[in-house]
Protein backbone atom coordinates (compact mmCIF):
# COMPACT_ATOMS: atom_id res chain seq x y z
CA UNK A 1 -5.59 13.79 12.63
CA UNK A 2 -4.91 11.75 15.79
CA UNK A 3 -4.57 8.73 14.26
CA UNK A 4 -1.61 9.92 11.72
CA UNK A 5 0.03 11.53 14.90
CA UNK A 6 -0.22 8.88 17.10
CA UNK A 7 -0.74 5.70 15.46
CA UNK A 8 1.48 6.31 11.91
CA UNK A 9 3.83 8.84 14.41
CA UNK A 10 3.97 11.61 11.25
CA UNK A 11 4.25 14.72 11.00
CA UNK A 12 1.12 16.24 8.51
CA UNK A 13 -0.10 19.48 6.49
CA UNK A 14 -3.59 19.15 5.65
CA UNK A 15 -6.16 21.56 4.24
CA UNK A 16 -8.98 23.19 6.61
CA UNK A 17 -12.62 24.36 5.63
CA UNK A 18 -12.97 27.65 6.27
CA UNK A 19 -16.02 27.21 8.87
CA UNK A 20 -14.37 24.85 10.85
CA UNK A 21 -13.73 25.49 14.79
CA UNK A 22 -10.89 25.93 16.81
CA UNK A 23 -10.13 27.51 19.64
CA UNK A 24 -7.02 30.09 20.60
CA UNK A 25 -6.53 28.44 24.11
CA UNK A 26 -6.21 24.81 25.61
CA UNK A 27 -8.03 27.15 28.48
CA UNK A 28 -10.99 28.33 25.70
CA UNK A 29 -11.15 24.89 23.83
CA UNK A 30 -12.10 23.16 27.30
CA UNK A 31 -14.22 26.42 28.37
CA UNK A 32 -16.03 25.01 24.89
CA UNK A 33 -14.99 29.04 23.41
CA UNK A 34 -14.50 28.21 19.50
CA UNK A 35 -14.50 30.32 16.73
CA UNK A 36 -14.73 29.43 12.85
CA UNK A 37 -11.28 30.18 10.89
CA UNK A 38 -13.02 32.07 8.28
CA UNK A 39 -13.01 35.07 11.32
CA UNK A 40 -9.21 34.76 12.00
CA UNK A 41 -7.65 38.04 10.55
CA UNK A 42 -4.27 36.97 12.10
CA UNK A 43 -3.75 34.02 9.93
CA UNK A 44 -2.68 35.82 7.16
CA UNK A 45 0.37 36.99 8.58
CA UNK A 46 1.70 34.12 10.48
CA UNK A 47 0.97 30.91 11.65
CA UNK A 48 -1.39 30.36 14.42
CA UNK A 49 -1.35 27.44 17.50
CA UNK A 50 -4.70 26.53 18.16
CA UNK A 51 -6.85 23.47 19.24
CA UNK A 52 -9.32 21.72 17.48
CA UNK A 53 -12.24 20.26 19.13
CA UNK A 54 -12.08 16.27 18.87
CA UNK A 55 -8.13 16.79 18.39
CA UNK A 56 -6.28 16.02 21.32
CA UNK A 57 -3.31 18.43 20.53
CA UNK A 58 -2.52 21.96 19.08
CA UNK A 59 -1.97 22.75 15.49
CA UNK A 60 -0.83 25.52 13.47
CA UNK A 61 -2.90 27.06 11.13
CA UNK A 62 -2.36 29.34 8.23
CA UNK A 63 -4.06 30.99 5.54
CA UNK A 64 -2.48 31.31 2.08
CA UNK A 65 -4.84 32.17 -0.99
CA UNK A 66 -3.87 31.45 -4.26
CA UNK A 67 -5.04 33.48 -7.01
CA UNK A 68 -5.75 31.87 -10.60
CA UNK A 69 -7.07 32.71 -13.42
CA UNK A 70 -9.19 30.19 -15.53
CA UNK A 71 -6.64 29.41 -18.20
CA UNK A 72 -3.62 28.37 -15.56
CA UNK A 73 -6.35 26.44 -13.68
CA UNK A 74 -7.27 24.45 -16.54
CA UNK A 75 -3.35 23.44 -17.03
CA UNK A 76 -2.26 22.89 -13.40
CA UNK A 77 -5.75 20.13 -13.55
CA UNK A 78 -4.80 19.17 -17.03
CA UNK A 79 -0.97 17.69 -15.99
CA UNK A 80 -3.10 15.93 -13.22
């Protein structure tokens, strides 16, 4: 993530695991205070500016589930 930010100077949307950490605060991030996404409830409504350890600046993060059944999944991976 830094280097596209810094180095390639782009702007990026990437997908998250669920268990990975961030923190709510530049003030909890450096207090080492992280919590895995999976136990954001707010991220469902709105996006969220957080920190990510290792990252040296904030992100937003939002959930968005996408529900599929098996026979739509099969043709969105067959035009692949």
């Amino acid at each position: 993530m830094n280097f596209i930010k810094h180095k390639c100077k782009k702007h990026f949307i990437i997908a998250l695991k669920s268990n990975r950490l961030v923190s709510l605060s530049k003030k909890d991030l450096l207090a080492g205070k992280s919590q895995i996404i999976d136990s954001l409830k707010t991220i469902e409504n709105y996006p969220v500016r957080c920190w990510i350890p290792g990252v040296d600046f904030p992100v937003l993060i939002y959930s968005q589930v996408f529900n599929c059944d098996s026979d739509k999944l099969k043709t969105i991976y067959k035009k692949r």
